[in-house]
N, C-alpha and C. Protein backbone atom coordinates (compact mmCIF):
# COMPACT_ATOMS: atom_id res chain seq x y z
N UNK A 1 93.15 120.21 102.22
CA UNK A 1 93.96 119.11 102.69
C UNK A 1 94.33 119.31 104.15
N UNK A 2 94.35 120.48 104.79
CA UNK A 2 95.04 120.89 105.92
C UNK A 2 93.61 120.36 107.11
N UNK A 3 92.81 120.53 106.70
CA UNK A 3 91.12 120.00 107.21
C UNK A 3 91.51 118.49 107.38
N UNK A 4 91.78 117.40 106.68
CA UNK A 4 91.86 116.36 106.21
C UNK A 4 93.06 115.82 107.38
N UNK A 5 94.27 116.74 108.01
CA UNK A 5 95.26 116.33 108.59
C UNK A 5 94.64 116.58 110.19
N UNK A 6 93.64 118.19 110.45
CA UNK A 6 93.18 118.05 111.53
C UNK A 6 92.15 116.94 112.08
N UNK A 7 91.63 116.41 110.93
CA UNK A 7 90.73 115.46 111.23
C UNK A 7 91.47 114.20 111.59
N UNK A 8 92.25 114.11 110.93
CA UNK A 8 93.27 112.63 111.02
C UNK A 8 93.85 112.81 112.48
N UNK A 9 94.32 113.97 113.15
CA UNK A 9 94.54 113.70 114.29
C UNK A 9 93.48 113.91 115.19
N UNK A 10 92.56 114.66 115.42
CA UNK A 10 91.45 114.17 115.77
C UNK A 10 91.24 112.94 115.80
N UNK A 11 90.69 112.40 114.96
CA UNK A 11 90.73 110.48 114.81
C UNK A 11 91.67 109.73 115.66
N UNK A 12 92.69 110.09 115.71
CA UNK A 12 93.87 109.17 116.66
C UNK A 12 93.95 109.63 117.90
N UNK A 13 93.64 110.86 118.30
CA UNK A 13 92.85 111.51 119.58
C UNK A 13 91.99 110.47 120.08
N UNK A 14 91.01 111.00 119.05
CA UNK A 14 89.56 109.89 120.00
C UNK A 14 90.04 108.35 119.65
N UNK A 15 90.78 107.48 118.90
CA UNK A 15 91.44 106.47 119.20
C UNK A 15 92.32 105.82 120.33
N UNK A 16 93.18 106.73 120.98
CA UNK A 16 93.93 106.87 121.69
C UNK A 16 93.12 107.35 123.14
N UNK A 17 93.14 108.59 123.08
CA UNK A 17 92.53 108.94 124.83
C UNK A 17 90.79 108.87 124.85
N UNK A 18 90.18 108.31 124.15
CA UNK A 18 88.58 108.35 123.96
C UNK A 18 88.58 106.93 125.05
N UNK A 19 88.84 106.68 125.09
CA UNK A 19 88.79 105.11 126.28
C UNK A 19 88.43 105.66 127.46
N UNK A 20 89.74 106.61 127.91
CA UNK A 20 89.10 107.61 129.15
C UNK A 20 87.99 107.96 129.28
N UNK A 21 87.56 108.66 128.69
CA UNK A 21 86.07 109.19 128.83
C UNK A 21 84.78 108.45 128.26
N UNK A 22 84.68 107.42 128.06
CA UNK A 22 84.05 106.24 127.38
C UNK A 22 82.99 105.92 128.84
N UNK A 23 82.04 105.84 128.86
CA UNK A 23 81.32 104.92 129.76
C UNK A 23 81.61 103.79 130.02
N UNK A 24 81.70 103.13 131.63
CA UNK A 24 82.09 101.77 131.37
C UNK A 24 81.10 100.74 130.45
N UNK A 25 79.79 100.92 130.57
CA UNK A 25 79.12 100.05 129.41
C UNK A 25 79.92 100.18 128.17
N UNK A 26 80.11 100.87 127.92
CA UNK A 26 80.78 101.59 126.50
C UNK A 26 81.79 100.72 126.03
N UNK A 27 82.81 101.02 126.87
CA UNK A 27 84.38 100.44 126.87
C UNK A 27 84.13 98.75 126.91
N UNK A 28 83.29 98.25 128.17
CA UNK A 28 82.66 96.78 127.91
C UNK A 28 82.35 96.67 126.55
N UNK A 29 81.45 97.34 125.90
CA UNK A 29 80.73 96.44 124.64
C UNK A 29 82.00 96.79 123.08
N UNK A 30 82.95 97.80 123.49
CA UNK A 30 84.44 98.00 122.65
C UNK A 30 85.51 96.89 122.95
N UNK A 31 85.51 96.48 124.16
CA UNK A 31 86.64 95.59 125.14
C UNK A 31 85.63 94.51 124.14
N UNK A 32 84.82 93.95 124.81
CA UNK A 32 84.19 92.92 124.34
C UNK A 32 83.85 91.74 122.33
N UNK A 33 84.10 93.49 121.86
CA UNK A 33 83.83 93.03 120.73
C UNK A 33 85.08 93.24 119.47
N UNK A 34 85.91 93.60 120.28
CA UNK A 34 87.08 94.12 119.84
C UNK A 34 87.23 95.02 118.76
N UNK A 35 86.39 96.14 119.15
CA UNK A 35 86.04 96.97 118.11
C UNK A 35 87.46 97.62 117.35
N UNK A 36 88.17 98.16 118.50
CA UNK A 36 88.95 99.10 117.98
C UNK A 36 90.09 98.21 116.74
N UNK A 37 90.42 97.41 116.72
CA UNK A 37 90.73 96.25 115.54
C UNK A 37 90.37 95.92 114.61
N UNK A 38 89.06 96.41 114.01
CA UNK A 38 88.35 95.52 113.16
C UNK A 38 88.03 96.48 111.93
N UNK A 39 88.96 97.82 111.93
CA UNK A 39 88.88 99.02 110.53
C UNK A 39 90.31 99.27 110.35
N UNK A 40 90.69 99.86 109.69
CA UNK A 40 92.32 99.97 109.42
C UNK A 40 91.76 101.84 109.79
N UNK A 41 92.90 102.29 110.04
CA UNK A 41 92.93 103.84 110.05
C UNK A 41 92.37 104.95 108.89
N UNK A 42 93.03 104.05 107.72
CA UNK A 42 92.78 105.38 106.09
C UNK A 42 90.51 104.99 106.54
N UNK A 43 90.24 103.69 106.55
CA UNK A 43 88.70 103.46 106.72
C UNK A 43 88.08 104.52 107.74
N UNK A 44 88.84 104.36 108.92
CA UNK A 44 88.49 105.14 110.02
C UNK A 44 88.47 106.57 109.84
N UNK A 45 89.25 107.20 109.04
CA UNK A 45 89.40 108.55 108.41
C UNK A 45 87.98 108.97 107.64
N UNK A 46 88.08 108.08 106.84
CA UNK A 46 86.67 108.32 105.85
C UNK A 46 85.57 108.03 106.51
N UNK A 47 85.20 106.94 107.24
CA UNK A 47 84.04 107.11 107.62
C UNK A 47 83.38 108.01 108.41
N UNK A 48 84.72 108.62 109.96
CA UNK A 48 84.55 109.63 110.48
C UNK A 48 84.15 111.12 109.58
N UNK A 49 84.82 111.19 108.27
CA UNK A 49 84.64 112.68 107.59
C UNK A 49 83.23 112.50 107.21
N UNK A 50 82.65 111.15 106.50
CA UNK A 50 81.91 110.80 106.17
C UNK A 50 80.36 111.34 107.33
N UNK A 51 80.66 110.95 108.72
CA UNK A 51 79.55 111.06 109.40
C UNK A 51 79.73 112.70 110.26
N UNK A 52 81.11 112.46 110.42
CA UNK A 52 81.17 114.38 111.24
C UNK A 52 81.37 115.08 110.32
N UNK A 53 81.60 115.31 109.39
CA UNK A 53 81.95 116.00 107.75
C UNK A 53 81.37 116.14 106.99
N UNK A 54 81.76 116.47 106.06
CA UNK A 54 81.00 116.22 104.58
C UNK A 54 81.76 115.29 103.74
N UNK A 55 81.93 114.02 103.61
CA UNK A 55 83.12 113.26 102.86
C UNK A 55 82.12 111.98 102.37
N UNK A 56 82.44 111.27 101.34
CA UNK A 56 82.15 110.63 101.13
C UNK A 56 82.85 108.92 101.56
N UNK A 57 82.57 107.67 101.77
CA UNK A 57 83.12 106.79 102.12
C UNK A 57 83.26 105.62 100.85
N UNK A 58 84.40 105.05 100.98
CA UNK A 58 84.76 104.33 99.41
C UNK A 58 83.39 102.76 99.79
N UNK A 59 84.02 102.01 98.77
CA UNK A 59 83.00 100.65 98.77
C UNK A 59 83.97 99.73 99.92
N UNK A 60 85.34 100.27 99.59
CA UNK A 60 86.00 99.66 100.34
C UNK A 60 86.04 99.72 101.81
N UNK A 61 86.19 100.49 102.41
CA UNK A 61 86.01 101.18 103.53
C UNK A 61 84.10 100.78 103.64
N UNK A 62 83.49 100.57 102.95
CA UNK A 62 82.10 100.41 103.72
C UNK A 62 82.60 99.07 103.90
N UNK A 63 82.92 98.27 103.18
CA UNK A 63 82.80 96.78 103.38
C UNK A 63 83.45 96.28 104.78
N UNK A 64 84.67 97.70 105.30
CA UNK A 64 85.46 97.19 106.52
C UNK A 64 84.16 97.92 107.31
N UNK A 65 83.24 99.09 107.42
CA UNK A 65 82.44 99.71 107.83
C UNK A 65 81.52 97.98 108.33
N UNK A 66 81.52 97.74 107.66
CA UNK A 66 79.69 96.80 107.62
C UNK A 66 80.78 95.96 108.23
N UNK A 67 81.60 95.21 107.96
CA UNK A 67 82.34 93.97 108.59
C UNK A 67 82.60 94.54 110.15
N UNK A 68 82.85 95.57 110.63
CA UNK A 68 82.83 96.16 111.98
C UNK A 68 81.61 95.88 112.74
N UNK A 69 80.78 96.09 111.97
CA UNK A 69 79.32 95.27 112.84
C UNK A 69 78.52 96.83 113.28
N UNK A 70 77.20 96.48 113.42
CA UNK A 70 76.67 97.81 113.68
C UNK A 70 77.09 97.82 114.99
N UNK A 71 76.71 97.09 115.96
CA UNK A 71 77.30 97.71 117.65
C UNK A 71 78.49 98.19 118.14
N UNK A 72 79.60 97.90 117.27
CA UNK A 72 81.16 98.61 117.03
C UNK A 72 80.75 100.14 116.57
N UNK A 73 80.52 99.92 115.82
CA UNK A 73 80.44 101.32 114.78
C UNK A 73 79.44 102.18 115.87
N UNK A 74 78.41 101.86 116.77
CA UNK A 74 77.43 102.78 117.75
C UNK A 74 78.09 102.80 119.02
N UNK A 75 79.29 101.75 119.35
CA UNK A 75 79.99 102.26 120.03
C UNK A 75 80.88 103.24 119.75
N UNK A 76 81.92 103.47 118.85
CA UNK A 76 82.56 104.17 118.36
C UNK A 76 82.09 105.65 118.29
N UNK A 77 81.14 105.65 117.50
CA UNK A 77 80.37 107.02 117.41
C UNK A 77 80.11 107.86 119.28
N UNK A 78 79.15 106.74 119.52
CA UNK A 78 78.89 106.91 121.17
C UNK A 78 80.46 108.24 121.87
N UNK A 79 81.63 107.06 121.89
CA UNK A 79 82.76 107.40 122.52
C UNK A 79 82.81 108.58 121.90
N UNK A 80 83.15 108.89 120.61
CA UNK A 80 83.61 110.17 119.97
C UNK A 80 81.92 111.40 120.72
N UNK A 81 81.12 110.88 120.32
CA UNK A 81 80.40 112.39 121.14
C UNK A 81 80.29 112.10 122.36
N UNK A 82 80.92 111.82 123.27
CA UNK A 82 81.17 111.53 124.87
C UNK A 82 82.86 112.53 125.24
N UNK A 83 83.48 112.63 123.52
CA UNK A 83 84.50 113.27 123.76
C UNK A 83 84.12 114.67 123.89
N UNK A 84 84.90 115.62 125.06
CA UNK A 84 84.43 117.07 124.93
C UNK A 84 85.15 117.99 123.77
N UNK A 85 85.83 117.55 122.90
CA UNK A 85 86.27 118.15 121.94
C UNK A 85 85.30 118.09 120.67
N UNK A 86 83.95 117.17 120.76
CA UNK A 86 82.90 117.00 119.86
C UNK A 86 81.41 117.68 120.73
N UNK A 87 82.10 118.37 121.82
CA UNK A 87 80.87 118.98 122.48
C UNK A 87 79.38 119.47 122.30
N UNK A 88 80.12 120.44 121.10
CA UNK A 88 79.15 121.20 120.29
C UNK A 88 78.50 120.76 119.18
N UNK A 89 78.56 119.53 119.02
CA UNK A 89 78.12 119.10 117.99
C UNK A 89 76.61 118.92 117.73
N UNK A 90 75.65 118.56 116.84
CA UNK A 90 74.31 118.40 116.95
C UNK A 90 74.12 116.67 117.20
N UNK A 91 73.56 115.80 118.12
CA UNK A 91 73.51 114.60 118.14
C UNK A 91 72.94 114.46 117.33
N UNK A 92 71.62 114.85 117.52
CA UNK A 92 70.17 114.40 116.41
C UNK A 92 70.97 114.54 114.65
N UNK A 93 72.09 115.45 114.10
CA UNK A 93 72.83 115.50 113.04
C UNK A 93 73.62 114.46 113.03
N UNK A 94 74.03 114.35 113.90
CA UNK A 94 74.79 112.99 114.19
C UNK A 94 74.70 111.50 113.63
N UNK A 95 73.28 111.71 114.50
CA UNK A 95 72.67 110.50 114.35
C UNK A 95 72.10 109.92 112.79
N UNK A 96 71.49 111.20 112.73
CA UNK A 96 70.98 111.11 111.03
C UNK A 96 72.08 110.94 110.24
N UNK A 97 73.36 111.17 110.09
CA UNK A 97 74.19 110.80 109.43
C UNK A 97 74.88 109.46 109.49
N UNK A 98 74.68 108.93 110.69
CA UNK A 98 75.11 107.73 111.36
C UNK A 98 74.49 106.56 110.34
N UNK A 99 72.90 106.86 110.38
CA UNK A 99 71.89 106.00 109.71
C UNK A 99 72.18 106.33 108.47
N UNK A 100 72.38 106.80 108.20
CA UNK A 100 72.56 107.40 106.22
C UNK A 100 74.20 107.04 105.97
N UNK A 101 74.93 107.03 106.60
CA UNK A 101 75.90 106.32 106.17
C UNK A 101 76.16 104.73 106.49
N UNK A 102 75.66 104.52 107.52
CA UNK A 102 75.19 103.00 107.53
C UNK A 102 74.42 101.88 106.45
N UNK A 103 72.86 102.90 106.10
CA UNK A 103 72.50 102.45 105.01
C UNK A 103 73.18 102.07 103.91
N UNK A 104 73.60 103.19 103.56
CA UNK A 104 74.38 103.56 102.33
C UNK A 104 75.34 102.77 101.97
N UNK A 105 76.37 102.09 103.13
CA UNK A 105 77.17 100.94 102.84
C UNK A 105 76.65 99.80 102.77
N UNK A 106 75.10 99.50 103.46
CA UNK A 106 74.63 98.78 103.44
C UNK A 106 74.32 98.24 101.98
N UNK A 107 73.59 99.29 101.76
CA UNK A 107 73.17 99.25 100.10
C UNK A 107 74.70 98.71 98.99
N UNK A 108 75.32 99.30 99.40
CA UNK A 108 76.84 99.27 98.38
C UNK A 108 77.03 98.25 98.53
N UNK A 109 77.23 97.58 100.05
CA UNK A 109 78.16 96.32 99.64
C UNK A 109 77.13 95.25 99.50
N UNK A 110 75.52 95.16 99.79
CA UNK A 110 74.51 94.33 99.16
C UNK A 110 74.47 94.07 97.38
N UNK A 111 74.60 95.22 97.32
CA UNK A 111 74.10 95.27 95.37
C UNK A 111 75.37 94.57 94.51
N UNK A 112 74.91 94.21 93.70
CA UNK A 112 75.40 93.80 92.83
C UNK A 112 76.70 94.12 92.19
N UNK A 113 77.63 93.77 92.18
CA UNK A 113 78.79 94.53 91.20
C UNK A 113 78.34 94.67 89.88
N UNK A 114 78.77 95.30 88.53
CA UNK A 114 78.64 95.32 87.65
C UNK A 114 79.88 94.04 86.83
N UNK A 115 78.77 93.71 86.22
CA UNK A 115 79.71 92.18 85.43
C UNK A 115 81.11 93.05 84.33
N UNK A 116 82.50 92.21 84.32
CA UNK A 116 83.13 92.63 83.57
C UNK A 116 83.11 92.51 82.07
């Protein structure tokens, strides 16, 4: 759980001062599309553990995931490894998780519910 609280501020870190270090293309296509608005925080938690972590992301949280739009969500990501506190990270891991959790909500919130 104590993992779960560093990550959460992390998250409001790169929420908060990630603008700074953002490319101006960057911040344009965030400014523009009004990214930072369009996930609630508990979503923003999970999807981040989800792609820098090992966490899984609810149906719910994909559906605010997919309603964010893919160019939000590649901005977002973008900003966070532009942050030097994600320095060390592997992009190419990154990335592959980016697409695999993208899919993945993709898939979820496409398919079918199960009838009651």
């Amino acid at each position: 759980m104590a993992s779960l609280n560093v990550y959460s501020a992390l998250v409001v870190l790169f929420l908060t001062c990630g603008a700074a270090m953002a490319t101006k293309e960057n911040n344009y296509i965030m400014k523009d599309n009004n990214c930072e608005t369009k996930m609630g925080l508990p979503c923003v938690l999970e999807a981040f553990t989800s792609i820098f972590e090992t966490g899984t992301i609810s149906s719910k949280c994909c559906g605010e995931l997919v309603g964010l739009g893919k160019v939000c969500h590649s901005a977002l990501v973008k900003r966070t490894l532009e942050n030097p506190l994600f320095k060390d990270l592997s992009p190419a891991r990154i990335i592959a998780k980016i697409i695999q959790t993208w899919n993945n909500c993709l898939a979820l919130i496409d398919s079918p519910s199960p009838s009651a």
